[in-house]
C-alpha atoms as a PDB file:
ATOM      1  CA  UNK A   1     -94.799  48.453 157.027  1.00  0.00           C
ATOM      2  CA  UNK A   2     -96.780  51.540 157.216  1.00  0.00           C
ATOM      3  CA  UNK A   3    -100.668  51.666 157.420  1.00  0.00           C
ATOM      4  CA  UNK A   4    -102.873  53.962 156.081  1.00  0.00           C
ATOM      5  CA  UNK A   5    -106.110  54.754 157.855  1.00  0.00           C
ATOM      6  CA  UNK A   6    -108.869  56.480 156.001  1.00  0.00           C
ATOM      7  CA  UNK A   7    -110.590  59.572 157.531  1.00  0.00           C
ATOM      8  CA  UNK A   8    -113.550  62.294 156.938  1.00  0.00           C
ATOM      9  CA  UNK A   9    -111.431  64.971 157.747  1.00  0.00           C
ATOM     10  CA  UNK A  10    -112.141  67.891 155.075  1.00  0.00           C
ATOM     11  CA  UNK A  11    -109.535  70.186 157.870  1.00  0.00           C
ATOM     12  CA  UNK A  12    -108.231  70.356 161.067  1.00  0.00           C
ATOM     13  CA  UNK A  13    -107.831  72.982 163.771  1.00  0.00           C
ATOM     14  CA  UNK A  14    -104.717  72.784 166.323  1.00  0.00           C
ATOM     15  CA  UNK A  15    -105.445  73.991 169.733  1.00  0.00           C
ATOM     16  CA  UNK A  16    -102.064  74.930 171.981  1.00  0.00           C
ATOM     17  CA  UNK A  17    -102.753  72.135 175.093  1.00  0.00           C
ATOM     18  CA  UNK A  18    -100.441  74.681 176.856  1.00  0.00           C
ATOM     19  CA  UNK A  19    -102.061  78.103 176.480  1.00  0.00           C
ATOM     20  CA  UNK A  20    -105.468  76.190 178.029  1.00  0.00           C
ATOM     21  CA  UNK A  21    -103.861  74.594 180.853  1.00  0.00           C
ATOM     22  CA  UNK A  22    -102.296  77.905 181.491  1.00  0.00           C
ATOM     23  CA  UNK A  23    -105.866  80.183 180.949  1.00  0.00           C
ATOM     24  CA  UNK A  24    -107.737  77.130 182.990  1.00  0.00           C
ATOM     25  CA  UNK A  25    -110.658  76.537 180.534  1.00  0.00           C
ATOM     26  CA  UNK A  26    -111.032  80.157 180.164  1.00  0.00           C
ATOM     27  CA  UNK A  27    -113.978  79.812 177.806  1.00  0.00           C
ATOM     28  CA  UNK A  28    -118.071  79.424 177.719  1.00  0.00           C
ATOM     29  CA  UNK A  29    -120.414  81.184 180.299  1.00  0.00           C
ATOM     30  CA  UNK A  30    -118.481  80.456 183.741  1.00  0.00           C
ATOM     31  CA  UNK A  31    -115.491  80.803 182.254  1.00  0.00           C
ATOM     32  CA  UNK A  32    -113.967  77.102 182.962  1.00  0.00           C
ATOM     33  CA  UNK A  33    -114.777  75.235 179.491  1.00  0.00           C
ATOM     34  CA  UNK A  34    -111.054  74.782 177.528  1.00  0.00           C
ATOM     35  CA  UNK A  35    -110.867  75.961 174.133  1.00  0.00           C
ATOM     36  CA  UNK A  36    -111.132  72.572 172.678  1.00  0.00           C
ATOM     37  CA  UNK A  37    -114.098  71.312 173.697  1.00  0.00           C
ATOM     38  CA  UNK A  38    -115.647  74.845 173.136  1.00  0.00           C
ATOM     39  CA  UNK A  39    -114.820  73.846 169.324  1.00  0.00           C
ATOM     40  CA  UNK A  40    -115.939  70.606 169.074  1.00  0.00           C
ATOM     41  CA  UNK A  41    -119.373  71.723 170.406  1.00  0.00           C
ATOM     42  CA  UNK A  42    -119.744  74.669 168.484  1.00  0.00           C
ATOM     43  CA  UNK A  43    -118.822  72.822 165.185  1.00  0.00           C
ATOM     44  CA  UNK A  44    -120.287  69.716 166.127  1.00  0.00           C
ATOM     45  CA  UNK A  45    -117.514  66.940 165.641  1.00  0.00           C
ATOM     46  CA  UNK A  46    -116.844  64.361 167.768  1.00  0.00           C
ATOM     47  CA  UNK A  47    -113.090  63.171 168.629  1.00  0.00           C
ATOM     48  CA  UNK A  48    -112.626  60.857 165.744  1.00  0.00           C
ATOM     49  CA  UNK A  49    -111.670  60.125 162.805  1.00  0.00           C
ATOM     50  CA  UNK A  50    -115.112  59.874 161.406  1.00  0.00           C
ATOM     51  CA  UNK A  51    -116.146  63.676 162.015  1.00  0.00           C
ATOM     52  CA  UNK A  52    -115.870  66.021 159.120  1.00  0.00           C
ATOM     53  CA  UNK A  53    -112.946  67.920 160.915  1.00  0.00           C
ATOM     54  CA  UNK A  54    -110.579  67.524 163.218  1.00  0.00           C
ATOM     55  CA  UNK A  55    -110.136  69.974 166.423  1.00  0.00           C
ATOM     56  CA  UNK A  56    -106.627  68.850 167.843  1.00  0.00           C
ATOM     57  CA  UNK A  57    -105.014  69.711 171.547  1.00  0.00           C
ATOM     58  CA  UNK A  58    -101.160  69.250 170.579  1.00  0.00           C
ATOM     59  CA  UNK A  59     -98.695  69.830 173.489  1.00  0.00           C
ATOM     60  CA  UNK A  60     -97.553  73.503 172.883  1.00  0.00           C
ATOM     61  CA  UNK A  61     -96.812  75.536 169.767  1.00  0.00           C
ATOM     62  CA  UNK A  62     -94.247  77.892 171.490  1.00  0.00           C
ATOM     63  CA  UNK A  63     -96.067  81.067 170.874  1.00  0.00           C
ATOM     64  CA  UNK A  64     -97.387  81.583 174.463  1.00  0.00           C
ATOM     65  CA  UNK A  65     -99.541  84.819 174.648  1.00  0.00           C
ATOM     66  CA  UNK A  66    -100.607  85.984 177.574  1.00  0.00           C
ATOM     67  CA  UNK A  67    -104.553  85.146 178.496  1.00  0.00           C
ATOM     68  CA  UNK A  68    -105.062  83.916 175.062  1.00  0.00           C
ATOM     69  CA  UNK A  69    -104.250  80.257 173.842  1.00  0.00           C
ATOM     70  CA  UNK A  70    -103.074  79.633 170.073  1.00  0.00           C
ATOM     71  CA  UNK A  71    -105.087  78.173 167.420  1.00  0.00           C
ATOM     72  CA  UNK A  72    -103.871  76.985 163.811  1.00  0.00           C
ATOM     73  CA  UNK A  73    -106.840  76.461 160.809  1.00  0.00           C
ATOM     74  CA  UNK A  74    -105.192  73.407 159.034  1.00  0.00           C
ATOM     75  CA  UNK A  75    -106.705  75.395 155.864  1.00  0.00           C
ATOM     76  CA  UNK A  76    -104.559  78.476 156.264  1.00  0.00           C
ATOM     77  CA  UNK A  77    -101.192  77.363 158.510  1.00  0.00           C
ATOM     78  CA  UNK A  78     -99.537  80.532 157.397  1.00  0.00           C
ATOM     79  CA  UNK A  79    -101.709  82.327 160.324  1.00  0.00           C
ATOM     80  CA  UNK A  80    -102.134  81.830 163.123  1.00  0.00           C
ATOM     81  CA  UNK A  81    -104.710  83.088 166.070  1.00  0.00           C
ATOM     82  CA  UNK A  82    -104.663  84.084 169.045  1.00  0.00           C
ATOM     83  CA  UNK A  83    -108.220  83.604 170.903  1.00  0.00           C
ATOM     84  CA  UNK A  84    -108.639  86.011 173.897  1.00  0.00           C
ATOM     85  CA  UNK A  85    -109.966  84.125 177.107  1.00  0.00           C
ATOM     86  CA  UNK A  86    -113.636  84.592 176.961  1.00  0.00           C
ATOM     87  CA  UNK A  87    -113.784  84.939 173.457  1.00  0.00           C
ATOM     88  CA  UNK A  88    -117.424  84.071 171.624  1.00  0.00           C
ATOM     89  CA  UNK A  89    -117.938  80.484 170.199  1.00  0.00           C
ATOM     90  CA  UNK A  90    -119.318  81.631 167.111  1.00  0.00           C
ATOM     91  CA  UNK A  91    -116.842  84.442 166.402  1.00  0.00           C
ATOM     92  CA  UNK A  92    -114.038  82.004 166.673  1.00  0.00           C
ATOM     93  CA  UNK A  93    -115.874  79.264 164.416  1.00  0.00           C
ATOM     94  CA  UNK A  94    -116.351  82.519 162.330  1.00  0.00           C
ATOM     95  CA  UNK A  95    -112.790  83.191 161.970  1.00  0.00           C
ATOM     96  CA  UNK A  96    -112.097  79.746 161.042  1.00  0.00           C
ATOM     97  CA  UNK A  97    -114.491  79.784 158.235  1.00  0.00           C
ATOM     98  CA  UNK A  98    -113.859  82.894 157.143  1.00  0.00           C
ATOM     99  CA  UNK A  99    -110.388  83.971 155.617  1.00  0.00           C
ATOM    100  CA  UNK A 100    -111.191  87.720 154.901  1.00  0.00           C
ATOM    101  CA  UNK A 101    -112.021  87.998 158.714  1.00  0.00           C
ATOM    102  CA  UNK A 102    -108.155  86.810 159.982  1.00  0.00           C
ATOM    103  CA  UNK A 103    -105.878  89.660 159.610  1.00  0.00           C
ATOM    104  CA  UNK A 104    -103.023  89.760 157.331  1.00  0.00           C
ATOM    105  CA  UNK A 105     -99.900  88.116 159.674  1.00  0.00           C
ATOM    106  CA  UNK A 106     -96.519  91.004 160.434  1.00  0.00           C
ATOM    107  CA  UNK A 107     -93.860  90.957 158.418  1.00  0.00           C
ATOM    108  CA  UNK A 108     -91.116  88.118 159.781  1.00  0.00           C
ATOM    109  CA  UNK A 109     -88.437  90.097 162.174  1.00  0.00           C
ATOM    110  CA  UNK A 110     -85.716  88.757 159.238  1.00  0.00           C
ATOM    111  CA  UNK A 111     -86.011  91.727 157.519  1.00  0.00           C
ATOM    112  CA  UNK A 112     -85.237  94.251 160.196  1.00  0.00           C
ATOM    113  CA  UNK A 113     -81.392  95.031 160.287  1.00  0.00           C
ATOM    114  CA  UNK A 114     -79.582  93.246 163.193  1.00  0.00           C
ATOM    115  CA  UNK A 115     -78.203  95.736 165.695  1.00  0.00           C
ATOM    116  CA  UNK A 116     -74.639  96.966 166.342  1.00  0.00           C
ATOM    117  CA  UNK A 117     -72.142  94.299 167.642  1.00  0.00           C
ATOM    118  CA  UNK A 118     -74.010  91.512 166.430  1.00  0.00           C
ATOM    119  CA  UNK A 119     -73.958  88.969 163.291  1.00  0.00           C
ATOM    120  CA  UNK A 120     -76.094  86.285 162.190  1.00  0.00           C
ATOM    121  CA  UNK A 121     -74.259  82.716 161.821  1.00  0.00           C
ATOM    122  CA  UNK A 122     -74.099  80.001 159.025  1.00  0.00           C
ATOM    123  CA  UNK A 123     -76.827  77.999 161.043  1.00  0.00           C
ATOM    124  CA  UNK A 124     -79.255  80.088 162.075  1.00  0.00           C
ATOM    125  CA  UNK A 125     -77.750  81.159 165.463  1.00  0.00           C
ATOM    126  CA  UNK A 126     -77.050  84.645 166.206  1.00  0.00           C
ATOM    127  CA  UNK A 127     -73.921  85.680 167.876  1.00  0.00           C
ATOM    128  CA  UNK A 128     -73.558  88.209 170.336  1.00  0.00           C
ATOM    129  CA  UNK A 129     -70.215  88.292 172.224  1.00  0.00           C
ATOM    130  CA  UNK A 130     -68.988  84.832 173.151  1.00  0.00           C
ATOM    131  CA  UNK A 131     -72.599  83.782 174.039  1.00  0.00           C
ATOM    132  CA  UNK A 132     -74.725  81.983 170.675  1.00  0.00           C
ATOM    133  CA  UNK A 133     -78.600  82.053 171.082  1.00  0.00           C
ATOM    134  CA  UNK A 134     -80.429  79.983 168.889  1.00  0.00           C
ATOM    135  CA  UNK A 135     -83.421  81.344 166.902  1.00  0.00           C
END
């Protein structure tokens, strides 16, 4: 049987846990504070349920910039951020409250032409020789 708890959240944010272990805080005046808690101060929640949002360290979302960490708005998952190390509190709260400040995302890479010697499979894996890399 599944239980349903109740919660305040009016949104969440996802923080990449990877990107900050990686960048070693990375934020706030010295430099050491992780992303995360950066958030949480700055908008003033707490870690549970009972805050008005949610500001969530999940394991890693695969993007992996370099001295930046990833950050989804649960609002707008169609774009996502990347947050230079050292970035300002407020103009990362900004961006999350904000859409007209979060620049429109590229075009997906699916509808470039695939080169030369290569063809795209029935699953989703693109061939190239004998060798099959999925995508």
């Amino acid at each position: 049987m599944i239980r349903v708890l109740a919660s305040r959240w009016q949104g969440s944010v996802l923080v990449c846990g990877k990107c900050s272990k990686k960048l070693d805080g990375g934020f706030g005046e010295k430099g050491r504070t992780p992303l995360v808690k950066l958030l949480r101060q700055a908008l003033g929640v707490k870690k549970d349920r009972k805050s008005d949002r949610g500001v969530v360290e999940v394991k890693c979302l695969g993007v992996c910039p370099k001295n930046a960490v990833v950050m989804v708005d649960g609002a707008r998952p169609d774009r996502w951020m990347l947050v230079p190390a050292g970035a300002d509190a407020d103009e990362v709260v900004a961006t999350l409250s904000e859409p007209a400040s979060v620049p429109s995302p590229s075009p997906p890479p699916s509808s470039l032409p695939l080169p030369s010697g290569e063809r795209e499979g029935a699953r989703g894996h693109l061939a190239v020789g004998r060798v099959r890399a999925r995508f």
